[in-house]
Every structure is written in structure tokens, then in C-alpha cells.
Protein backbone atom coordinates (compact mmCIF):
# COMPACT_ATOMS: atom_id res chain seq x y z
CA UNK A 1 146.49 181.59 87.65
CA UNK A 2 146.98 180.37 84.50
CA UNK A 3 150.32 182.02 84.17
CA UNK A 4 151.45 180.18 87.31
CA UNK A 5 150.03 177.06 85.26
CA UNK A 6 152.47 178.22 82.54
CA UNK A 7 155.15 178.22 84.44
CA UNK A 8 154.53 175.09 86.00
CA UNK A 9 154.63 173.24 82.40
CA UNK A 10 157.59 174.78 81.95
CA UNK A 11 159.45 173.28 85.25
CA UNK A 12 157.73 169.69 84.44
CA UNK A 13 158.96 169.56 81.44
CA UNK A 14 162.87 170.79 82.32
CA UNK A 15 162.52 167.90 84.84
CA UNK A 16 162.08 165.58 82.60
CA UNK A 17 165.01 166.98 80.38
CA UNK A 18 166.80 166.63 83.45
CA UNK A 19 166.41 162.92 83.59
CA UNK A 20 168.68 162.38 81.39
CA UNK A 21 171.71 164.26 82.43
CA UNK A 22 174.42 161.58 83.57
CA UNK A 23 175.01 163.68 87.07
CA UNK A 24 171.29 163.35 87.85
CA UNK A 25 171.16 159.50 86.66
CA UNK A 26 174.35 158.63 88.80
CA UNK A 27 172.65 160.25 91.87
CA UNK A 28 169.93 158.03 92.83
CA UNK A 29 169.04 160.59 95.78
CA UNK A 30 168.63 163.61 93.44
CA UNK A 31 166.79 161.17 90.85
CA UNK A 32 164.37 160.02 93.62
CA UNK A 33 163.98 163.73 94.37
CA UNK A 34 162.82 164.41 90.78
CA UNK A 35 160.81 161.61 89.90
CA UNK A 36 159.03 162.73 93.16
CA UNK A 37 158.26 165.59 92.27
CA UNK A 38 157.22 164.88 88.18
CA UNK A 39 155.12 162.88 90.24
CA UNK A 40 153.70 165.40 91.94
CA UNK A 41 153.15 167.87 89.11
CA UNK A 42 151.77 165.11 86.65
CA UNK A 43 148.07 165.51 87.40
CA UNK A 44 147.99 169.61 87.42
CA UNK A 45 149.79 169.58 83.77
CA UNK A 46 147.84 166.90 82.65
CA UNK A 47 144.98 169.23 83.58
CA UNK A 48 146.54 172.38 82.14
CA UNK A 49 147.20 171.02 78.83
CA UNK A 50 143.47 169.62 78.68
CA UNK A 51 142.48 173.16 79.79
CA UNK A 52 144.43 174.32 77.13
CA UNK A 53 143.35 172.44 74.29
CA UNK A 54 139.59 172.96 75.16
CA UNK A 55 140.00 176.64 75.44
CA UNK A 56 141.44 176.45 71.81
CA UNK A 57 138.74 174.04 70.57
CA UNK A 58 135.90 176.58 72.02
CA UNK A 59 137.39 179.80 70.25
CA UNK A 60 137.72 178.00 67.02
CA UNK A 61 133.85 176.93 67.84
CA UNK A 62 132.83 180.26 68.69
CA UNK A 63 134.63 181.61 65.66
CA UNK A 64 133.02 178.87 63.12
CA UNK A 65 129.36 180.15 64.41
CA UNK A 66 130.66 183.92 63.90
CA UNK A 67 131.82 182.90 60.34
CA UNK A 68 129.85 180.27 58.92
CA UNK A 69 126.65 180.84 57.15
CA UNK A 70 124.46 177.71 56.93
CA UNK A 71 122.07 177.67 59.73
CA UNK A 72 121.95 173.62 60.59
CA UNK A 73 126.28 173.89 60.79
CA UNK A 74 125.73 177.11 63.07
CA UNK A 75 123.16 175.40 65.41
CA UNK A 76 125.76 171.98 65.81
CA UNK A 77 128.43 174.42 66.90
CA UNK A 78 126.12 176.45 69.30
CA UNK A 79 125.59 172.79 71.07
CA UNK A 80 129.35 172.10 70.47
CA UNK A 81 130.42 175.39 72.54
CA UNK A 82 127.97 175.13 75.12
CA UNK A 83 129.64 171.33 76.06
CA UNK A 84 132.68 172.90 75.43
CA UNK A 85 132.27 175.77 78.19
CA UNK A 86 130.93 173.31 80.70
CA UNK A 87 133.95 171.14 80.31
CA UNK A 88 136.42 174.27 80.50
CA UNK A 89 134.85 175.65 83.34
CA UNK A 90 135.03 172.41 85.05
CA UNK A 91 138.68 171.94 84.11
CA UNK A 92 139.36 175.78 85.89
CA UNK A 93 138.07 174.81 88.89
CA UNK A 94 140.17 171.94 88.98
CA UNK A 95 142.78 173.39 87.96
CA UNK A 96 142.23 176.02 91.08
CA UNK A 97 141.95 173.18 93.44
CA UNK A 98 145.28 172.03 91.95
CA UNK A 99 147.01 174.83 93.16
CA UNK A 100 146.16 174.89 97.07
CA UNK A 101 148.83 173.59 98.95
CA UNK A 102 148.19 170.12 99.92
CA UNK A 103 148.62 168.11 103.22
CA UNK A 104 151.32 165.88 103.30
CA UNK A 105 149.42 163.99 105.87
CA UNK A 106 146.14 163.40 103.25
CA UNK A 107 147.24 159.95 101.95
CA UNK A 108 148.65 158.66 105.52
CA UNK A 109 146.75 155.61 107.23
CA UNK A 110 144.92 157.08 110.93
CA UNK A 111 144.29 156.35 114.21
CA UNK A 112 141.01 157.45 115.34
CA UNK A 113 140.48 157.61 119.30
CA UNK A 114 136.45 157.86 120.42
CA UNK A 115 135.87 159.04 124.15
CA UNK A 116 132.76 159.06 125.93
CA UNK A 117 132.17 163.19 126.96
CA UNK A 118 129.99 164.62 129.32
CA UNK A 119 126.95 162.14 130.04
CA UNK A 120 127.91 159.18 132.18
CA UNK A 121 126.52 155.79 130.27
CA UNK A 122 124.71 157.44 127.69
CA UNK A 123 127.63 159.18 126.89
CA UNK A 124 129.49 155.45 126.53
CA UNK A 125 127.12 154.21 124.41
CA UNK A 126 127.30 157.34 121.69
CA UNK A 127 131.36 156.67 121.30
CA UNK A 128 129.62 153.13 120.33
CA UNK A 129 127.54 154.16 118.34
CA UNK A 130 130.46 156.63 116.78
CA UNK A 131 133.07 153.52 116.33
CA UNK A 132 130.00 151.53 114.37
CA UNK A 133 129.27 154.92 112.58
CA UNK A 134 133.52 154.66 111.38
CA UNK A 135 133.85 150.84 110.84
CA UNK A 136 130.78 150.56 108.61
CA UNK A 137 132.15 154.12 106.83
CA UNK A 138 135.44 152.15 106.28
CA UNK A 139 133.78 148.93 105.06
CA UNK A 140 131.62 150.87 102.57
CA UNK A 141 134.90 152.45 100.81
CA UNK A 142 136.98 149.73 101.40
CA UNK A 143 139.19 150.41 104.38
CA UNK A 144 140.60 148.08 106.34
CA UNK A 145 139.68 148.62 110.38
CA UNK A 146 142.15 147.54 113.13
CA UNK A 147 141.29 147.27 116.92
CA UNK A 148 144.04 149.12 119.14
CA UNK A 149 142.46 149.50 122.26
CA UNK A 150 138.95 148.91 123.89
CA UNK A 151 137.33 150.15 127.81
CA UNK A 152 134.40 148.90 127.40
CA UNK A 153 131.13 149.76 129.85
CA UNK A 154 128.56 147.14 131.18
CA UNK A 155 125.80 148.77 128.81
CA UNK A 156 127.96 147.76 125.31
CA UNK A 157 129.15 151.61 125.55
CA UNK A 158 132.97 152.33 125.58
CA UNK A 159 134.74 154.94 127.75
CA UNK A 160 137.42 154.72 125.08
CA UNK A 161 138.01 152.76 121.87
CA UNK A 162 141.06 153.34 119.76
CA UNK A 163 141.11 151.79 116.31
CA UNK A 164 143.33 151.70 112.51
CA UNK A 165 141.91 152.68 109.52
CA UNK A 166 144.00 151.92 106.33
CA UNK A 167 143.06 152.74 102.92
CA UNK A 168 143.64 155.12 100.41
CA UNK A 169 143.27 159.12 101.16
CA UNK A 170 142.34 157.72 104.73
CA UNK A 171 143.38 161.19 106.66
CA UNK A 172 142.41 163.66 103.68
CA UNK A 173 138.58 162.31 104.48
CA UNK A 174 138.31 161.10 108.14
CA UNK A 175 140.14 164.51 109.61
CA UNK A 176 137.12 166.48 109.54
CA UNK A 177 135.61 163.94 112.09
CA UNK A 178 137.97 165.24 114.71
CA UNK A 179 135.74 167.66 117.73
CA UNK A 180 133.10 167.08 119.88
CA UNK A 181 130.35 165.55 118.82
CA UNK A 182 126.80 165.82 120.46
CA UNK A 183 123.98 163.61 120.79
CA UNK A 184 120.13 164.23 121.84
CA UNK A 185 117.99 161.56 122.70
CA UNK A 186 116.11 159.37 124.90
CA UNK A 187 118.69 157.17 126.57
CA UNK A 188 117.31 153.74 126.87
CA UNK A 189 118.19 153.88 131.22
CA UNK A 190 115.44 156.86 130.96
CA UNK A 191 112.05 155.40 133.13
CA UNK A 192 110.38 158.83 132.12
CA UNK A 193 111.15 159.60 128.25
CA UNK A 194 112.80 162.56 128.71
CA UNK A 195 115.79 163.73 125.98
CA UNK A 196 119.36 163.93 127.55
CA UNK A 197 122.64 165.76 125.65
CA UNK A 198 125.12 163.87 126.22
CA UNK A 199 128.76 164.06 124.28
CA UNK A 200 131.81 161.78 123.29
CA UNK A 201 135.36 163.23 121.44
CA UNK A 202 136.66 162.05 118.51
CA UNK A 203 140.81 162.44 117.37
CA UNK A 204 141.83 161.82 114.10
CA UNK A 205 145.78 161.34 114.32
CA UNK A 206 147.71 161.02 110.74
CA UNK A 207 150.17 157.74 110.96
CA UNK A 208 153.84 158.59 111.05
CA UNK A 209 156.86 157.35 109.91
CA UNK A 210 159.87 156.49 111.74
CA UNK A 211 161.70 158.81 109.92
CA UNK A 212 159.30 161.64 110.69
CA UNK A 213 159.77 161.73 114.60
CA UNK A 214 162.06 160.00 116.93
CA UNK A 215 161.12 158.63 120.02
CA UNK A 216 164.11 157.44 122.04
CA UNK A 217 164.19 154.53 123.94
CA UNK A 218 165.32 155.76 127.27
CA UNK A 219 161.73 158.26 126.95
CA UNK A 220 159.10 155.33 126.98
CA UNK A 221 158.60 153.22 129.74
CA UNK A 222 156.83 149.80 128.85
CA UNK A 223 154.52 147.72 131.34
CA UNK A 224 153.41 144.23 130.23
CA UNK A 225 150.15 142.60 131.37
CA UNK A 226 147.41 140.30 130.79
CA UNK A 227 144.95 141.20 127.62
CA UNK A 228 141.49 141.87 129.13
CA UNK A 229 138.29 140.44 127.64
CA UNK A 230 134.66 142.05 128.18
CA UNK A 231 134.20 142.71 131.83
CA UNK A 232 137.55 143.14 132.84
CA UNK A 233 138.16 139.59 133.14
CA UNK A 234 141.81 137.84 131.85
CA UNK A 235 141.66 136.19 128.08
CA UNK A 236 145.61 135.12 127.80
CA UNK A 237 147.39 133.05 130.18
CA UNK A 238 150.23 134.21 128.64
CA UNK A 239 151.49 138.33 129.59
CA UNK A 240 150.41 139.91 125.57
CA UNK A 241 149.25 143.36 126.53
CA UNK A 242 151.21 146.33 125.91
CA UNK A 243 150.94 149.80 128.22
CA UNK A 244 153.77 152.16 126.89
CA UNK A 245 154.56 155.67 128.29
CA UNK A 246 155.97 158.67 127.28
CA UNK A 247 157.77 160.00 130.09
CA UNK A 248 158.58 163.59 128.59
CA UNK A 249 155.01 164.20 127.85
CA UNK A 250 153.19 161.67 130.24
CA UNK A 251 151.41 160.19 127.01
CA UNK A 252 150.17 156.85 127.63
CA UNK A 253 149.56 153.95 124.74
CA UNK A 254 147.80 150.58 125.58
CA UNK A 255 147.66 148.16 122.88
CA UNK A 256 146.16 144.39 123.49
CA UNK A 257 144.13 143.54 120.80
CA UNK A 258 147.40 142.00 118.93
CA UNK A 259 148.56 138.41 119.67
CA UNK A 260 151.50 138.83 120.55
CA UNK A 261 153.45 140.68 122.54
CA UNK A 262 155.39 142.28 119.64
CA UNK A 263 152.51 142.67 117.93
CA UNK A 264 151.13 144.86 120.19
CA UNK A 265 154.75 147.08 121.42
CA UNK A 266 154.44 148.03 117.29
CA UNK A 267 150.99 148.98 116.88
CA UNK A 268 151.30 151.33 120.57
CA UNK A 269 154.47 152.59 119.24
CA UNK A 270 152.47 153.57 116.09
CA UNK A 271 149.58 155.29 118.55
CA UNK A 272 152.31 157.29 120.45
CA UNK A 273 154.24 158.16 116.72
CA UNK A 274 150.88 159.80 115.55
CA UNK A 275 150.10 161.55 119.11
CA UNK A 276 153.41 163.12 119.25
CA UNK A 277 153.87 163.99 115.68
CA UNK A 278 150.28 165.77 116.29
CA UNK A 279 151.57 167.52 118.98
CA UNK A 280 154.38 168.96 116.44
CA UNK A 281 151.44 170.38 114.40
CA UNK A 282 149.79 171.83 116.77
CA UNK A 283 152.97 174.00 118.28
CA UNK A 284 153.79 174.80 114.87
CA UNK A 285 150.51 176.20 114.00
CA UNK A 286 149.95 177.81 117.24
CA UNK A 287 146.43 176.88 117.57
CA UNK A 288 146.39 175.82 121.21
CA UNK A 289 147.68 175.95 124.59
CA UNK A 290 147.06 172.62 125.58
CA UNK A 291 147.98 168.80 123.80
CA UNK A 292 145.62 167.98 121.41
CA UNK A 293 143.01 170.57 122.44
CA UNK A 294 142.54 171.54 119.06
CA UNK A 295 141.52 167.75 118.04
CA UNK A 296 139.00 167.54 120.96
CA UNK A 297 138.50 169.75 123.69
CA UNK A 298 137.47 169.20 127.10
CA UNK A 299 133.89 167.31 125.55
CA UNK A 300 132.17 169.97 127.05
CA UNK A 301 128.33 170.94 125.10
CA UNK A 302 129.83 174.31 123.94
CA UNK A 303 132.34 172.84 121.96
CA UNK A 304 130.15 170.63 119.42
CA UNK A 305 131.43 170.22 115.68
CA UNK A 306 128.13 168.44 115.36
CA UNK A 307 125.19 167.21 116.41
CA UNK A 308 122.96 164.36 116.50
CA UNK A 309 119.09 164.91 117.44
CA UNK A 310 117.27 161.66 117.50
CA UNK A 311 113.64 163.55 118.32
CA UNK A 312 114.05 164.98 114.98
CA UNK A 313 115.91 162.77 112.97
CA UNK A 314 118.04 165.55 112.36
CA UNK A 315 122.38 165.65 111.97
CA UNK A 316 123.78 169.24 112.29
CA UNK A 317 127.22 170.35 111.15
CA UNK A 318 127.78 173.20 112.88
CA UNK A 319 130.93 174.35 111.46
CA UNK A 320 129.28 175.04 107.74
CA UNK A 321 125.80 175.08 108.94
CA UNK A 322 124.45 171.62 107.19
CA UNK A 323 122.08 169.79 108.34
CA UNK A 324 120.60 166.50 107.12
CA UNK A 325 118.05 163.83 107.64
CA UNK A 326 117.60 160.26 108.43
CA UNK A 327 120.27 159.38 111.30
CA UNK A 328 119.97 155.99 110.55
CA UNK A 329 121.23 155.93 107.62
CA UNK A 330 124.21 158.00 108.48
CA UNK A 331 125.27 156.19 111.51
CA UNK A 332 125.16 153.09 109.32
CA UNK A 333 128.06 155.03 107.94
CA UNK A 334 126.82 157.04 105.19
CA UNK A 335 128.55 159.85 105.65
CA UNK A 336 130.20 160.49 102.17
CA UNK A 337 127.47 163.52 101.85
CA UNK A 338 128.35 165.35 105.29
CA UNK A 339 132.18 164.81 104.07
CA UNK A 340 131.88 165.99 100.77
CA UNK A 341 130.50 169.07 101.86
CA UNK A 342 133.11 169.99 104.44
CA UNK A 343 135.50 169.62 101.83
CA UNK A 344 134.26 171.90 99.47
CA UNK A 345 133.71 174.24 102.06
CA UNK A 346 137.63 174.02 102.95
CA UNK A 347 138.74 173.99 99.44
CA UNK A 348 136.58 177.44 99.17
CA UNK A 349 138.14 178.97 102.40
CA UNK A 350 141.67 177.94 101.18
CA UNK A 351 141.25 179.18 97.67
CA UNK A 352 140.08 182.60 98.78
CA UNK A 353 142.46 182.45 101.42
CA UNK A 354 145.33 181.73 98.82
CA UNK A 355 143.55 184.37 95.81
CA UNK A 356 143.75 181.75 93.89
CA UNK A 357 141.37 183.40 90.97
């Protein structure tokens, strides 16, 4: 590893050598393309050299308590190189993490779509409970949230909502949300007090450039209509709503929470962007058979990435096994914890996956 880190120095700093050759300075593409990617390498050779330095700092350390004779110097430099290893071993492992490929997608804005599964109104009222569990998540790290699209149910439950985060690192966090996700509990329509399963879906879907897929014109077919309030019944006098679809793929967009109807043909164009870009990623990786089936299923029980078990105040992760207490708290968006972990256990695949040592 560290000779790859070596290496890696090396191209940074012929890069910035390069900067001031006149062909590179008179090309403002190739310059972009450079400063890009000095950009890009900054952090892991900021890291290296720090590795590198503390590395040298603990040998001299360990050689000063091989060398030196009085005792009180000998025990200051036995505390000195057991900071130092902590902070070089801490360094490696970022310097490890450094090193995995990273998604391109990770710092993109998302569109997260919550469907009510298997389980009728109960069902509607966990893909409420899910969009709280997201807005509140967003508002404690300081994301902004943007309504796309609501169906709501009579019991304050949503067949489908379909909403905007924005903020920082958006994707590289909320794209382990994407699956089925499970709920057991005591549905308040339940006379007898008996615990139903029920299940709603949940996409995650990486905004997208116009540069990064085209969508022609002549492929999207675009209805106008009245924006609905609660209930069904009309809010606008005025035609606002937006239904656009894709007629090579049969993908349909609704958008009606803007003001206008320009306002709203931009933010569905955005939806349909991220659903066909994801359908891109999914061909190329060869995951699936179906659109999107990778992101969430049919909602069927057997395909839970987690679960939510009210009885026992219990959340389950199934995919790494974690489980933790007090749902409350977590549907009140606390779900940093839950996160966290399924990122380290990623990082951990992908680094063994890579042999990244």
C-alpha cells in the first residue's frame, strides 16, 4: 500500500509542475482536467505525508528509549510512542479507506421514493412514518427536504411520497436506506391487539446532470392537470401539476408540489433523470433482471433490509446483523448509529475485496 501511496505523491506533485507549462495554461479544458484531479488526490497525500512524518517521529522515539539512559526521559518517550502509534495506526486506516474506489454518485443531491408494501393501511402509515423518519434525519444534519410528490391515504398514511434531499454527501449516507423495510406492530385499526407485519419500499436515486443522460424530447409525453390537496380534492384553479412519461421505458413522473407549472416540468424531469440514470447502473452492474429491482423489490416479507419490532422496541439490520434499541428515538431520525455501521461494514467488504493491506 504504501508504495502505491508513493507513487501517488509522486503524480500529485508532477501535476502541479504541470501547472505551469504554457500548453497546459492555454488549455483551459486540460487545466480543468488537472486541477480536478489535484483536487482529488489532495486529501490522500495530505494523509500520506502526515503518515509519513509520524512514522519517522515514532522510530526516532523508539530509538531515544533504546539509547537514552535516564529513567524519567525514557518513561516521557514510552508515553510519547504509545500516542504516537495510536495516531499512525489511525492515519493507516485512513489512508486504506483512501484508496477504495469511490462513488462518483456520493456527493450528488437524492430523490428518495417511500411506497407502502404488503399490508393495506398499516402498510400506508409505515411509509409515513419512514418519510418523518428521513425529514427529521435531514433536519438534524442540515439537509434541505423538498416535496415532489404525495398519494396520501384517509388514515395520514401515504401509498407513495416522493421527496429532495440536498446537502452535502447526501447519496454517500442515505443509499443504504434503499430495500424493503419491515414493520411489526399493533396497527391502531386492530379491535383485538394482535401484531401485524406489514412492509413499505424505499429508493434512493442519485441526482443527475444533464450532461450525464439525455432524455429526448420526442421520448416524454407531458399531461397537465390540477394540483390535488388532501383527499383528492382541487387546490389551484389554475392547471400547475405536472405528469411526465417516458415512453421507451413506460416510467412515469408526477410533480405538483411546485407553484408553477415550470416549476414542477423541472423538478419531474429531475425524478425521471435519476430513475433512468439508475437504470444505467443497474445494466451495467448486472445485478438484476428487472428496473430498479435491486433498489426495492416486489415489498414482499422475504426481502427485508430491516426491521422494525414495536413489541420489543427492537430495529434489526439484517444485512450486517445489528440490532438496536429504542425505536423512538430512531424514527425521530436518529439514525447516524445504524448508518455509521453499514458503512464501516462496506468499507471492510471493499477493502478486502480490493487487498488493500
Amino acid at each position: 500500500m504504501l508504495v502505491k501511496l508513493e507513487a501517488l505523491e509522486k503524480h500529485y506533485e508532477e501535476l502541479h509542475n504541470s501547472m505551469a507549462d504554457p500548453s497546459v495554461t492555454s488549455d483551459p479544458a486540460r487545466l480543468r482536467a488537472i486541477t480536478r484531479e489535484i483536487s482529488g488526490l489532495e486529501d490522500t497525500v495530505a494523509k500520506y505525508r502526515a503518515y509519513r512524518t509520524t512514522h519517522d517521529a515514532l522510530e526516532k522515539t523508539r530509538a531515544l528509549i533504546r539509547d537514552e539512559s535516564d529513567d524519567e526521559l525514557r518513561a516521557m518517550a514510552r508515553e510519547e510512542v504509545e500516542k504516537l502509534e495510536a495516531d499512525e495506526a489511525q492515519l493507516y486506516q485512513q489512508l486504506r479507506l483512501t484508496l477504495l474506489p469511490k462513488d462518483p454518485r456520493d456527493d450528488k443531491d437524492v430523490f428518495v421514493e417511500v411506497r407502502a408494501g404488503t399490508g393495506g393501511d398499516e402498510a400506508a402509515l409505515f411509509a409515513a412514518d419512514l418519510y418523518r423518519m428521513y425529514t427529521r434525519y435531514a433536519e438534524k444534519v442540515g439537509w434541505k427536504v423538498e416535496l415532489v410528490d404525495e398519494n396520501r391515504t384517509g388514515l395520514k398514511g401515504f401509498k407513495e411520497v416522493v421527496f429532495e434531499i440536498k446537502g452535502k454527501g447526501a447519496f454517500s449516507r442515505m443509499k443504504y436506506e434503499s430495500g424493503v423495510h419491515r414493520v411489526q406492530r399493533v396497527p391502531v385499526t386492530e379491535a383485538q391487539g394482535r401484531v401485524h407485519t406489514s412492509t413499505a419500499t424505499v429508493a434512493v436515486l442519485a441526482e443527475v446532470d444533464d450532461v450525464e443522460i439525455e432524455v429526448k424530447p420526442d421520448d416524454v409525453k407531458m399531461d397537465i392537470f390540477h394540483a390535488s390537496g388532501h383527499g383528492g380534492q382541487n387546490v389551484q384553479k389554475v392547471a400547475t401539476a405536472v405528469r411526465l412519461t417516458h415512453l421507451p421505458t413506460g416510467i412515469v413522473v408526477t410533480c405538483q408540489d411546485q407553484r408553477s407549472q415550470l416549476q414542477n416540468k423541472i423538478r419531474a424531469m429531475g425524478v425521471l433523470r435519476a430513475r433512468l440514470y439508475e437504470i444505467e447502473i443497474e445494466k451495467q452492474q448486472r445485478e438484476i433482471t428487472e428496473t430498479r429491482r435491486s433498489q426495492v423489490g416486489s415489498g414482499e416479507r422475504s426481502e427485508k433490509i430491516r426491521t422494525y419490532n414495536f413489541p420489543q422496541d427492537r430495529i434489526t439490520d439484517h444485512r450486517i446483523g445489528l440490532s438496536a434499541h429504542n425505536l423512538p428515538r430512531i424514527l425521530d431520525g436518529e439514525l447516524d448509529s445504524i448508518i455509521d455501521a453499514l458503512i464501516t461494514e462496506d468499507q471492510s467488504a471493499k477493502l478486502k475485496s480490493a487487498g488493500v493491506a
